[in-house]
Protein backbone atom coordinates (compact mmCIF):
# COMPACT_ATOMS: atom_id res chain seq x y z
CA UNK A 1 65.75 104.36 75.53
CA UNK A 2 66.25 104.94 71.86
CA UNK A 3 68.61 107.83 72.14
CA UNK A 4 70.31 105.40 74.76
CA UNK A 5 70.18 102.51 72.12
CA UNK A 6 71.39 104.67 69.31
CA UNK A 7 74.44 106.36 70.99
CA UNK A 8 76.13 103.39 72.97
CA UNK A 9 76.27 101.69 69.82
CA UNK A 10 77.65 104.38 67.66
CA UNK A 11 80.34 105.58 70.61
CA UNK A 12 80.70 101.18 70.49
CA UNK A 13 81.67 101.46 66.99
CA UNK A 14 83.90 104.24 66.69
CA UNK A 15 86.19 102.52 69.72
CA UNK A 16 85.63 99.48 67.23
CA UNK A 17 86.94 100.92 64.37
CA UNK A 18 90.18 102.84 66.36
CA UNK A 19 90.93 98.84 67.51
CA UNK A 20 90.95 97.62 64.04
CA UNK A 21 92.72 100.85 62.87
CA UNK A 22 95.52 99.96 65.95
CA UNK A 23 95.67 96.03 64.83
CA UNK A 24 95.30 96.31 61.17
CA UNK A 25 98.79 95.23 60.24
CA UNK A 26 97.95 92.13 62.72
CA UNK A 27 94.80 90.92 60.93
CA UNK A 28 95.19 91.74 57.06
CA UNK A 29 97.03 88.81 55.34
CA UNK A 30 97.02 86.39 57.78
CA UNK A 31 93.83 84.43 55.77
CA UNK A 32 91.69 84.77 58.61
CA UNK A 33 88.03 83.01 58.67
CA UNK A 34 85.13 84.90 59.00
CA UNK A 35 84.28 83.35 62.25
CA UNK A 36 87.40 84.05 63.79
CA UNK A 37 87.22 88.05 62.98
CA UNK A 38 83.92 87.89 64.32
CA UNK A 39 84.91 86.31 67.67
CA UNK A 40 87.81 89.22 67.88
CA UNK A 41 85.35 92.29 67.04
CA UNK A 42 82.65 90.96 69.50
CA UNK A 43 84.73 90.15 72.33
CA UNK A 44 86.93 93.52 71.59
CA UNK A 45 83.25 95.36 71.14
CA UNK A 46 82.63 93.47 75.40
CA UNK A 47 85.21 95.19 76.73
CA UNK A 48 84.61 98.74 75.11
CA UNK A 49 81.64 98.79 77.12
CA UNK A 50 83.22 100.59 80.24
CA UNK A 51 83.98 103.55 77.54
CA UNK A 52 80.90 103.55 75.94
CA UNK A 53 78.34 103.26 78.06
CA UNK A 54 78.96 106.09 80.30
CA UNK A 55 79.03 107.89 77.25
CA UNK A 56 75.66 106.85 76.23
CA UNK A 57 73.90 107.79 79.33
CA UNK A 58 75.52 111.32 79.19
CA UNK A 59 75.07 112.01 75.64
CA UNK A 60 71.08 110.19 75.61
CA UNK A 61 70.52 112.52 78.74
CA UNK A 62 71.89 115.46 77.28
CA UNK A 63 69.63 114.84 74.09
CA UNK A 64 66.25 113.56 75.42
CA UNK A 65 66.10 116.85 78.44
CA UNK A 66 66.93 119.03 75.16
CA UNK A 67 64.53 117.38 73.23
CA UNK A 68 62.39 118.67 76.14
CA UNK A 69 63.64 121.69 76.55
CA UNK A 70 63.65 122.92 73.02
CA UNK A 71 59.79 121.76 71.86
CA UNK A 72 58.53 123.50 75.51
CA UNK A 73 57.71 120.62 77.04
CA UNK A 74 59.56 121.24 79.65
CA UNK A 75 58.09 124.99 80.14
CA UNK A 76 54.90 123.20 80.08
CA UNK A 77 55.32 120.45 82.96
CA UNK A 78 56.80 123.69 85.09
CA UNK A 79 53.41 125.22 84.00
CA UNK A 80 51.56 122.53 85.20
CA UNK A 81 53.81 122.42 88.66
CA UNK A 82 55.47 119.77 87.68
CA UNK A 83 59.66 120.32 88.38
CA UNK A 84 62.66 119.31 86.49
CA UNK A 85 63.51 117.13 89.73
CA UNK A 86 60.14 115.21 89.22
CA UNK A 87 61.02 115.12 85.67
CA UNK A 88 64.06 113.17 85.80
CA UNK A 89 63.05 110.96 88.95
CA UNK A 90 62.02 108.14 86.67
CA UNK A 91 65.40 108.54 84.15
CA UNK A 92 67.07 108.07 87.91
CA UNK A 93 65.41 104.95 88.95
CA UNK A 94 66.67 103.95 85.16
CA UNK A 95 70.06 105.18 85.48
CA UNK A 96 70.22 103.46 88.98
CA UNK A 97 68.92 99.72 87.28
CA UNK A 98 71.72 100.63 84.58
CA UNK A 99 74.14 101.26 87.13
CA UNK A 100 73.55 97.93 88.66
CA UNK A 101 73.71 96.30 85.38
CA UNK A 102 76.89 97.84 84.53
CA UNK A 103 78.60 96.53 87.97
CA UNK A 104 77.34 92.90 87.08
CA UNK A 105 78.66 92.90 83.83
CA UNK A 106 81.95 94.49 85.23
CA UNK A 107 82.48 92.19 87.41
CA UNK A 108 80.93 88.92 85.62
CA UNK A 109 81.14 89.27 81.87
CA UNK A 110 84.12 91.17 81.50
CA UNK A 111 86.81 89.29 83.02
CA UNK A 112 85.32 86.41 80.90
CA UNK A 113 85.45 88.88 77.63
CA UNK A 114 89.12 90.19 78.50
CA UNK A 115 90.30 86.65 78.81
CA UNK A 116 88.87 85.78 75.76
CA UNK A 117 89.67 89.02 73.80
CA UNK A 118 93.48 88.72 74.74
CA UNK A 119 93.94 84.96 74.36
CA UNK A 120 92.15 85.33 70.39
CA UNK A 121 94.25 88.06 70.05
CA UNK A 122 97.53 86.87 71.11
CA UNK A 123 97.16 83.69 68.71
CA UNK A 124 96.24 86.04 65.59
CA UNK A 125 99.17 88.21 65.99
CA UNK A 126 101.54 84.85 66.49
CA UNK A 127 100.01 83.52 63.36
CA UNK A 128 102.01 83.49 60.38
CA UNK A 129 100.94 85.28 57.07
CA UNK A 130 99.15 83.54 54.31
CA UNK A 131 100.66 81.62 51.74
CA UNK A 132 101.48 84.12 49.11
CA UNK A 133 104.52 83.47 46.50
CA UNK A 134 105.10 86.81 44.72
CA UNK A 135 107.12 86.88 41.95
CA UNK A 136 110.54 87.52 41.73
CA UNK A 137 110.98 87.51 45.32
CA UNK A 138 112.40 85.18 48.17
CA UNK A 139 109.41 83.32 50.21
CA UNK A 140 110.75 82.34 53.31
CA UNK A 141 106.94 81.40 55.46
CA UNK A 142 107.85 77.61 55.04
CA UNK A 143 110.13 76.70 57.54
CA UNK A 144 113.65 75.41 56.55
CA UNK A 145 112.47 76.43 52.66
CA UNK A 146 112.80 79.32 50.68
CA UNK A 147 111.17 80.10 47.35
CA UNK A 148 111.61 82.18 44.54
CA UNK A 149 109.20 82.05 41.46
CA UNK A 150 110.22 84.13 38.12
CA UNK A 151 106.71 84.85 36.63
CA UNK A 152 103.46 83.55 37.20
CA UNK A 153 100.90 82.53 34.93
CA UNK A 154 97.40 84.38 34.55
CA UNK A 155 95.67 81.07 36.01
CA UNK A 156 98.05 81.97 39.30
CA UNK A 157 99.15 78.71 39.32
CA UNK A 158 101.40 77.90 36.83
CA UNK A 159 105.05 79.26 37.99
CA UNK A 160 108.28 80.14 35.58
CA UNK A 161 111.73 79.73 36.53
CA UNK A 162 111.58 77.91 39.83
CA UNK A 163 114.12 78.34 42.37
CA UNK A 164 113.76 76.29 45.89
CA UNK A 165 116.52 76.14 48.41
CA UNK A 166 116.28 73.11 51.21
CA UNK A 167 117.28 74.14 54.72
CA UNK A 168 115.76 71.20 56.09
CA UNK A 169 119.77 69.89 57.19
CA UNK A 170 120.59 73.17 58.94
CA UNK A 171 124.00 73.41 56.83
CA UNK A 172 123.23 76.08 54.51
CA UNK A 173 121.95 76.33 50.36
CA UNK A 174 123.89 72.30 50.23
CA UNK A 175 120.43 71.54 48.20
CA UNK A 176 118.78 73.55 45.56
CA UNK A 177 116.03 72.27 42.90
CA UNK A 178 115.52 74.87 39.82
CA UNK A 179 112.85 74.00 37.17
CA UNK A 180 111.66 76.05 34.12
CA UNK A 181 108.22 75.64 35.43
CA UNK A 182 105.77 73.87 37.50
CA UNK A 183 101.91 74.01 38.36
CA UNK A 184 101.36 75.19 42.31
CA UNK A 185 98.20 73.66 44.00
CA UNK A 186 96.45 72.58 46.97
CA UNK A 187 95.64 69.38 48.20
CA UNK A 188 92.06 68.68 48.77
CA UNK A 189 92.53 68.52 52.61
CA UNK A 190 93.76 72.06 52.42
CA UNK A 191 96.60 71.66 54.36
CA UNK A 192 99.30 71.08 51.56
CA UNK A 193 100.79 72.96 48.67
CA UNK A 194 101.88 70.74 45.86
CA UNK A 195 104.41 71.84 43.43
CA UNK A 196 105.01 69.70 39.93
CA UNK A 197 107.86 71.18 38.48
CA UNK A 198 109.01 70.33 34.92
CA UNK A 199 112.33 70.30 33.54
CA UNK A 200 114.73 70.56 35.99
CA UNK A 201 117.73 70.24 38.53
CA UNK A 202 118.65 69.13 41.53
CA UNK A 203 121.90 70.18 42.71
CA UNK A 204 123.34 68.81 46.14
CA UNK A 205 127.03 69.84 47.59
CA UNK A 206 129.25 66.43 49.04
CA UNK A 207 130.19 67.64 52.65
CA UNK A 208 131.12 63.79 53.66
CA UNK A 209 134.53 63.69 51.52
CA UNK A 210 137.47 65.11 52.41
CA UNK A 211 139.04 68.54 51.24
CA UNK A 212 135.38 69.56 50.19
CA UNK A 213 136.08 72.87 51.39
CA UNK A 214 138.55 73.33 48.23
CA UNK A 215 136.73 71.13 45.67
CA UNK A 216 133.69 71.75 46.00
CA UNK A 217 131.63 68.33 44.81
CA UNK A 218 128.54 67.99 43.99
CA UNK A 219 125.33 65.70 42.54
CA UNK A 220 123.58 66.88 39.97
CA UNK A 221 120.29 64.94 38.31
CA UNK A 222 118.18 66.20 35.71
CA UNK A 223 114.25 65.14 36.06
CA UNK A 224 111.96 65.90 33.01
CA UNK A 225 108.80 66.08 36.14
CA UNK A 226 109.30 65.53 40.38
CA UNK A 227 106.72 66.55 42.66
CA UNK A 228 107.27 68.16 45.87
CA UNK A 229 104.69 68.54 48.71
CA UNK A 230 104.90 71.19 51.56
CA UNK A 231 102.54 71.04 55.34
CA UNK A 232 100.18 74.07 55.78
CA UNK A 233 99.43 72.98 58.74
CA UNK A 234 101.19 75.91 60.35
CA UNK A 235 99.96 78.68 59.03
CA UNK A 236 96.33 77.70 60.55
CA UNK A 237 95.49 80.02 63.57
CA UNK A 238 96.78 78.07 66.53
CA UNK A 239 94.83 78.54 70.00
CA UNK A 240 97.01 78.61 73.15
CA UNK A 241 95.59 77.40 76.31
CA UNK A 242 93.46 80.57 78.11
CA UNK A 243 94.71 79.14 81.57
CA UNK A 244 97.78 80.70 80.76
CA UNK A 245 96.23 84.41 80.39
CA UNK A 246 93.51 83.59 83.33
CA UNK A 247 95.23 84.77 86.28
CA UNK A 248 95.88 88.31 84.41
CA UNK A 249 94.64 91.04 87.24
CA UNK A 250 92.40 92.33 84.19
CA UNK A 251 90.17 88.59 83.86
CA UNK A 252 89.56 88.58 87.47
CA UNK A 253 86.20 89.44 89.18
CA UNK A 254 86.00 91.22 92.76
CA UNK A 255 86.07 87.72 94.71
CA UNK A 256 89.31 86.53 93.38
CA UNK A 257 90.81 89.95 93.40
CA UNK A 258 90.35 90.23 96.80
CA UNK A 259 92.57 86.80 97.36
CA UNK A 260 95.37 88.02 95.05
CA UNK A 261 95.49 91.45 97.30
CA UNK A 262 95.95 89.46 100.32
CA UNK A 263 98.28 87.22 98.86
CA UNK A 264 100.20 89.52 97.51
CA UNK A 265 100.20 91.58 100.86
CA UNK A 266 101.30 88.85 102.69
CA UNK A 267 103.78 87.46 99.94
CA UNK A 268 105.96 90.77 100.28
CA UNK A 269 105.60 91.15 104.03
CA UNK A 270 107.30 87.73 104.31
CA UNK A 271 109.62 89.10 102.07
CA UNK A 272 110.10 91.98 103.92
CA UNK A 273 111.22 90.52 106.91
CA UNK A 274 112.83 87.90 105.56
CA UNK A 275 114.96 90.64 103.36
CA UNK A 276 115.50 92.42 107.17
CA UNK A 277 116.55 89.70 109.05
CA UNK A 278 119.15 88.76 106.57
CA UNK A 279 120.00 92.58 106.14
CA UNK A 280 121.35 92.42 110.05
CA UNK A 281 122.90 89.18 109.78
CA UNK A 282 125.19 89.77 106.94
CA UNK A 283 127.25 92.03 109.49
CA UNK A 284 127.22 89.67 112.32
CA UNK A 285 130.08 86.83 110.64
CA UNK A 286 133.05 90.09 110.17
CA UNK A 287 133.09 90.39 113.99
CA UNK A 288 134.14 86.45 114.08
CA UNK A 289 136.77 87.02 111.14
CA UNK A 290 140.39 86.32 112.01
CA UNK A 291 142.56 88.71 110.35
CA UNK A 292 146.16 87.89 111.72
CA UNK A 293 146.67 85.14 109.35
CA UNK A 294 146.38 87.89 106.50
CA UNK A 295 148.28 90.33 108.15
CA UNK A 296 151.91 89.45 106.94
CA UNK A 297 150.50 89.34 102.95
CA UNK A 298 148.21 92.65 103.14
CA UNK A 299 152.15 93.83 104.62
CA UNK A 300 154.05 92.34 102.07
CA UNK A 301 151.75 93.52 99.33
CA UNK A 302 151.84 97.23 100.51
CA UNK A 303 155.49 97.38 101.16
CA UNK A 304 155.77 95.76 97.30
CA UNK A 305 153.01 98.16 95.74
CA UNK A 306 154.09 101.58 97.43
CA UNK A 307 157.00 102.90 99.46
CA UNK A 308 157.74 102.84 103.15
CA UNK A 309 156.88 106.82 103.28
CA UNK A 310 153.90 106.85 102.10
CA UNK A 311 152.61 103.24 103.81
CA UNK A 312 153.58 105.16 107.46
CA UNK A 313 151.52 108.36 105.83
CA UNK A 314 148.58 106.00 105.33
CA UNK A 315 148.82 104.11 108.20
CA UNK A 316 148.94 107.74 110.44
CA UNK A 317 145.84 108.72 108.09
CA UNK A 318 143.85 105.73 109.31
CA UNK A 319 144.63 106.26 113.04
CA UNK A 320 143.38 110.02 112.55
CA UNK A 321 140.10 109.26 111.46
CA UNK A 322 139.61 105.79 112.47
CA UNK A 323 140.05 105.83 115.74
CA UNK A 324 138.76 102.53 116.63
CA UNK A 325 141.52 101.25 114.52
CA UNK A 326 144.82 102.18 116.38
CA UNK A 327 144.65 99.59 119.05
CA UNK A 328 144.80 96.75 115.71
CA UNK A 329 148.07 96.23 113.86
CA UNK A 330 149.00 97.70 110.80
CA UNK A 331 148.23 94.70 109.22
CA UNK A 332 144.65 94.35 110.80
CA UNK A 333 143.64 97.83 110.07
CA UNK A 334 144.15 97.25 105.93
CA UNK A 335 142.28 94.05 106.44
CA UNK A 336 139.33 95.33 108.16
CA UNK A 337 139.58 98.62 106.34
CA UNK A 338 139.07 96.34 102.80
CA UNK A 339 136.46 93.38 104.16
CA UNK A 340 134.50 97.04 105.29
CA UNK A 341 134.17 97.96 102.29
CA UNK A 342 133.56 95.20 100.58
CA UNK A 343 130.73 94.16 102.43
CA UNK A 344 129.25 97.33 102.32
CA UNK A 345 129.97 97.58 98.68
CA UNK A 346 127.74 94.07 98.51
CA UNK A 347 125.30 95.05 101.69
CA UNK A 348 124.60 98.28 98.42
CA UNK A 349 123.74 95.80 95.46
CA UNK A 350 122.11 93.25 97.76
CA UNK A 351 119.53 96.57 98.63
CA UNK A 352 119.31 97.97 95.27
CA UNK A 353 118.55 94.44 93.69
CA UNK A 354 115.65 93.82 96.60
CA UNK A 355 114.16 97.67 96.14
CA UNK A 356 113.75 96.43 92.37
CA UNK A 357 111.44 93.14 93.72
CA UNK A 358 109.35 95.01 96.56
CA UNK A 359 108.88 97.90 93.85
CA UNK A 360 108.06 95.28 91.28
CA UNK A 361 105.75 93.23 94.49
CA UNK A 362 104.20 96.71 95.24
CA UNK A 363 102.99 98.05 91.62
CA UNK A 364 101.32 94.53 91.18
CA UNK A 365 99.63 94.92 94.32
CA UNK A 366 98.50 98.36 93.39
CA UNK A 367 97.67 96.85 90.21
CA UNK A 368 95.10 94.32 91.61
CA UNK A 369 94.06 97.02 94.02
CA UNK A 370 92.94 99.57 91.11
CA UNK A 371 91.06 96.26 88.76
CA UNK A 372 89.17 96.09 92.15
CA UNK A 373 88.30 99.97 92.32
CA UNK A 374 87.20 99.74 88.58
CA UNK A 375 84.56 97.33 89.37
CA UNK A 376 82.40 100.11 90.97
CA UNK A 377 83.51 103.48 89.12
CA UNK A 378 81.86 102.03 86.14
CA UNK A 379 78.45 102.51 87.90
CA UNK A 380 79.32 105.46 89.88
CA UNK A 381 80.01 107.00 86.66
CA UNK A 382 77.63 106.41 85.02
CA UNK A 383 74.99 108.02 87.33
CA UNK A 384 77.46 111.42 87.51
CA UNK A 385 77.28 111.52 84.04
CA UNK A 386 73.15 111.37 84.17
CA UNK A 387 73.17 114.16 86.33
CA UNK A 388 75.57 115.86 84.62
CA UNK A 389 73.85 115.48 81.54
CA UNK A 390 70.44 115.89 82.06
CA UNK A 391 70.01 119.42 84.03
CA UNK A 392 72.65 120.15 80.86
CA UNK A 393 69.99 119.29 78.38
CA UNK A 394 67.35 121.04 80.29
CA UNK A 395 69.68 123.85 80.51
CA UNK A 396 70.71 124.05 76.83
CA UNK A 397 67.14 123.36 75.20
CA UNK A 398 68.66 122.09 72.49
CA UNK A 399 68.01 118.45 71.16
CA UNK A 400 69.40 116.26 68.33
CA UNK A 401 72.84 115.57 67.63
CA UNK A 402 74.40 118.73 67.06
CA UNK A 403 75.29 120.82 70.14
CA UNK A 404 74.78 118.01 72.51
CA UNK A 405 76.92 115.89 71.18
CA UNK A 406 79.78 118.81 71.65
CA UNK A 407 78.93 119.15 75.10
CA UNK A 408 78.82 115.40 75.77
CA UNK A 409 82.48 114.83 73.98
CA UNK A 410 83.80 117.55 75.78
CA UNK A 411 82.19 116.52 79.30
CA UNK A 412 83.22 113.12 78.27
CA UNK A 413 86.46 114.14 77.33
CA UNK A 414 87.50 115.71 80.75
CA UNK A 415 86.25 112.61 82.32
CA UNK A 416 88.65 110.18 80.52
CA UNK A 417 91.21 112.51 81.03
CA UNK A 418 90.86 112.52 84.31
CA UNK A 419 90.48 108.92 84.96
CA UNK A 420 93.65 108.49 82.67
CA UNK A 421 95.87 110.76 84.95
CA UNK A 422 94.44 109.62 88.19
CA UNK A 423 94.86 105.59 87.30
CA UNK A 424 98.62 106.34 85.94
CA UNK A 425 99.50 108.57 89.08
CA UNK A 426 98.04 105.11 91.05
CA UNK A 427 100.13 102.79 89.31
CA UNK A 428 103.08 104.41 90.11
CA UNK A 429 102.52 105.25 93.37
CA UNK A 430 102.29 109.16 92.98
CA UNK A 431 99.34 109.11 94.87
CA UNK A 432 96.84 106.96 96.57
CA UNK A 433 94.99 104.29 94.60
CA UNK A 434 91.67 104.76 96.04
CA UNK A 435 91.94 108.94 94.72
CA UNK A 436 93.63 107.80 91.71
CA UNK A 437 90.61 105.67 90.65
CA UNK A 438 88.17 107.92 92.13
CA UNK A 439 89.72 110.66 91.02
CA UNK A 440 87.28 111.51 87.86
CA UNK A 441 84.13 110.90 89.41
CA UNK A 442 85.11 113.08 92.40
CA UNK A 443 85.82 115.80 90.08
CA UNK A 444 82.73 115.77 88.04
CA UNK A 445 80.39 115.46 91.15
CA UNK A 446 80.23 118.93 92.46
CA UNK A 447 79.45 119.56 88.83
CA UNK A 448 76.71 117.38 88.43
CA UNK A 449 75.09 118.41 91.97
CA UNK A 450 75.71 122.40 90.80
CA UNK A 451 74.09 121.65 87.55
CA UNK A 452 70.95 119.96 89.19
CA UNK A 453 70.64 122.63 91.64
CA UNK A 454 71.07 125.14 88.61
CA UNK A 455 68.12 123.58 86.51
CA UNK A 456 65.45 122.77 89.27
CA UNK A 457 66.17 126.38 90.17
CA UNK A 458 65.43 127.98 86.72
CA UNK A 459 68.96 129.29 86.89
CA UNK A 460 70.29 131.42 83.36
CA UNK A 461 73.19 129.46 83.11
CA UNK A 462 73.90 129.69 79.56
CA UNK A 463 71.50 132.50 79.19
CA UNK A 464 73.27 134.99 76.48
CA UNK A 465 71.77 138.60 78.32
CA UNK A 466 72.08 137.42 81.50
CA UNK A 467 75.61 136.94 81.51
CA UNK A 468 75.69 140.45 79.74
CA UNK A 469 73.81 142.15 82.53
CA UNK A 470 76.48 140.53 84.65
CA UNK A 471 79.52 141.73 83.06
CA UNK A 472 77.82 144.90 82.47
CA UNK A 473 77.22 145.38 86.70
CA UNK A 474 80.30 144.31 87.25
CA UNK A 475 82.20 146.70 84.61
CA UNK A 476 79.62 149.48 86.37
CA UNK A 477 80.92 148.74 89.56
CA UNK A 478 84.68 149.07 88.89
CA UNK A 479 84.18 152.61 86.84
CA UNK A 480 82.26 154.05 89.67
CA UNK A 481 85.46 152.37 92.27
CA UNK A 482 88.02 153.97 90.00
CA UNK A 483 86.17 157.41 90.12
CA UNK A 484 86.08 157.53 93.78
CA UNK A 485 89.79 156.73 93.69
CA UNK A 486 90.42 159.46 91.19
């Protein structure tokens, strides 16, 4: 257990510290509480646990059967007629309770912790940055202001050379104060800045008189002190309703998965058909078309647009390989020729815009269908990864965390490769979802079952003059082959 302890929450915080590394530029200046960063990291550290606790059981495995292996112990329980099998029976029966766990808390806790996580999250990066006037530049985080400060004072609050532009009429810079300085401070509530400016101008352009355009009038008052407050209110962190994130495929457990699959499923067979029957009955109205009223323009148009020669060329054309055509007039056959094509022409978008929706309907199912899957590798995994790791251990005799934390990344590795590819291939419908999700703990089960057999068998495996012996038969063998042939 402490090896168990120790590792889930180290691999915990290093897929901590890559979230805050990704989000960074989402969290720093934003004058987040303590409370609320706290809230993030713990429901981000909830649903890192599908990453790092299979780790943890491989990498504890690995290290407590090397720990074994490499102070004798191990020799000694084989001395004593003890086998590795009986050995790890009681780390299965724990691995198997773990397993369990790991399915509840897939299935219970970390819908809950995704909805959480991504609501929190969401808010935070729609919040705006903290107040912050630097000088000499524009501040534009007020709405319908914008700010510019000369110098500040070493206090931080007293301001030089005040410039603020009011947008609040939506007609441009019509209203501009400028002071020579001012004192910036809060309100006691917190949620306003007020600014006392001293010795200053307001300056306002007349739009109401005529010919402003060329005059350009304007008001101008001088005030020796004027006071102007500004609402904080919306730079505090905003939270949006989580029933509008709760129905995410991710922040569902197996029960209501299960009813969005079959909804789904039966949402875009309806569709189907309905997109069928129509498909048939778009045809049906040109055998009902009369086209005789249309035949003396479609003649006068052709006999306008292009000469008699080549009309009698086209016409003899269409009779050649339409044959269906020559019993209709020449009229007709241009008419029926051109409503052809154009329905076929719209018959062609009318497909390609539905293949977009059932290929849109069909990667949500398979979606759903892969959440659902996830729900179980989780513990599946995690006993591979036991018995994949411990007959390593026992294998290696080597505790600590040196080489067994090598083999356990690089195990590891392969595994989240693995269930990277097959998951992608799923979503788009490369290849089955079931194999997609299954994909990495099908691989690394003939490995774990070899590596079992391997240990309770006493097997060499990484034995350094074993595998020499081996090379060296086989490099015997093919010198004495190649003298025969010789």
């Amino acid at each position: 257990m402490g090896p168990f302890v120790l590792t889930f929450f180290i691999a915990l915080f290093i897929l901590l510290m890559q979230f805050l590394w990704k989000y960074i530029d989402d969290l720093v200046g934003k004058g987040l509480e303590g409370g609320v960063l706290a809230q993030l990291l713990f429901y981000a550290s909830a649903t890192f646990v599908p990453l790092a606790l299979p780790l943890a059981i491989l990498l504890s495995s690995l290290m407590t059967f090397g720990n074994l292996g490499e102070h004798y112990e191990l020799v000694a329980m084989k001395a004593s007629g003890i086998s590795v099998w009986k050995v790890m029976r009681p780390l299965v029966v724990l691995s198997v309770i773990i397993s369990i766990l790991a399915f509840l808390f897939s299935n219970n806790v970390l819908p809950v912790a995704n909805l959480k996580f991504q609501s929190l999250l969401y808010d935070i990066r729609q919040q705006k940055l903290a107040f912050n006037i630097k000088p000499g530049e524009f501040y534009n985080g007020i709405d319908n202001y914008i700010i510019r400060v000369g110098e500040k004072g070493k206090d931080g609050s007293t301001i030089y050379d005040v410039k603020i532009y009011d947008h609040t009429d939506r007609m441009g810079n019509i209203k501009v104060t400028t002071a020579s300085s001012g004192i910036m401070a809060l309100s006691p509530d917190q949620k306003f800045v007020i600014f006392t400016l001293f010795d200053g101008y307001n300056y306002k352009d007349i739009i109401t008189t005529r010919n402003f355009r060329e005059n350009r009038p304007f008001d101008r008052s001088y005030f020796s002190e004027q006071r102007l407050k500004f609402d904080l209110t919306e730079f505090d962190l905003t939270r949006t309703q989580e029933d509008m994130f709760k129905n995410h495929y991710t922040m569902l457990n197996t029960k209501q998965l299960t009813q969005y699959i079959d909804s789904l499923n039966l949402r875009y067979n309806e569709r189907k058909e309905r997109f069928t029957q129509g498909f048939y009955n778009r045809f049906q109205y040109l055998s009902t078309i009369d086209t005789t009223n249309k035949q003396k323009k479609a003649k006068h148009q052709a006999n306008k647009l292009v000469p008699a020669q080549a009309i009698e060329d086209s016409l003899h054309q269409l009779n050649l390989s339409y044959p269906l055509l020559s019993t209709f007039s020449d009229g007709d056959k241009f008419n029926i020729l051109e409503m052809a094509i154009s329905a076929s022409r719209n018959n062609k978008d009318n497909v390609l815009f539905n293949k977009k929706d059932f290929d849109f309907q069909t990667e949500s199912i398979r979606k759903h269908e892969i959440v659902w899957h996830k729900k179980f590798t989780l513990s599946i995994a995690c006993l591979i990864l036991f018995f994949v790791g411990a007959p390593m251990g026992a294998i290696i005799r080597k505790g600590g965390l040196g080489l067994p934390v090598v083999i356990a990344v690089f195990f590891f590795v392969i595994y989240h490769i693995a269930s990277i590819t097959g998951e992608k291939s799923a979503k788009t419908g490369d290849i089955d979802v079931m194999l997609g999700v299954w994909f990495s703990s099908v691989m690394l089960f003939p490995l774990g079952l070899f590596l079992t057999f391997k240990s309770t068998t006493d097997a060499p495996l990484l034995d350094a003059e074993s595998w020499k012996k081996f090379f060296n038969r086989i490099f015997k063998r093919s010198g004495q082959q190649n003298k025969k042939l010789a």
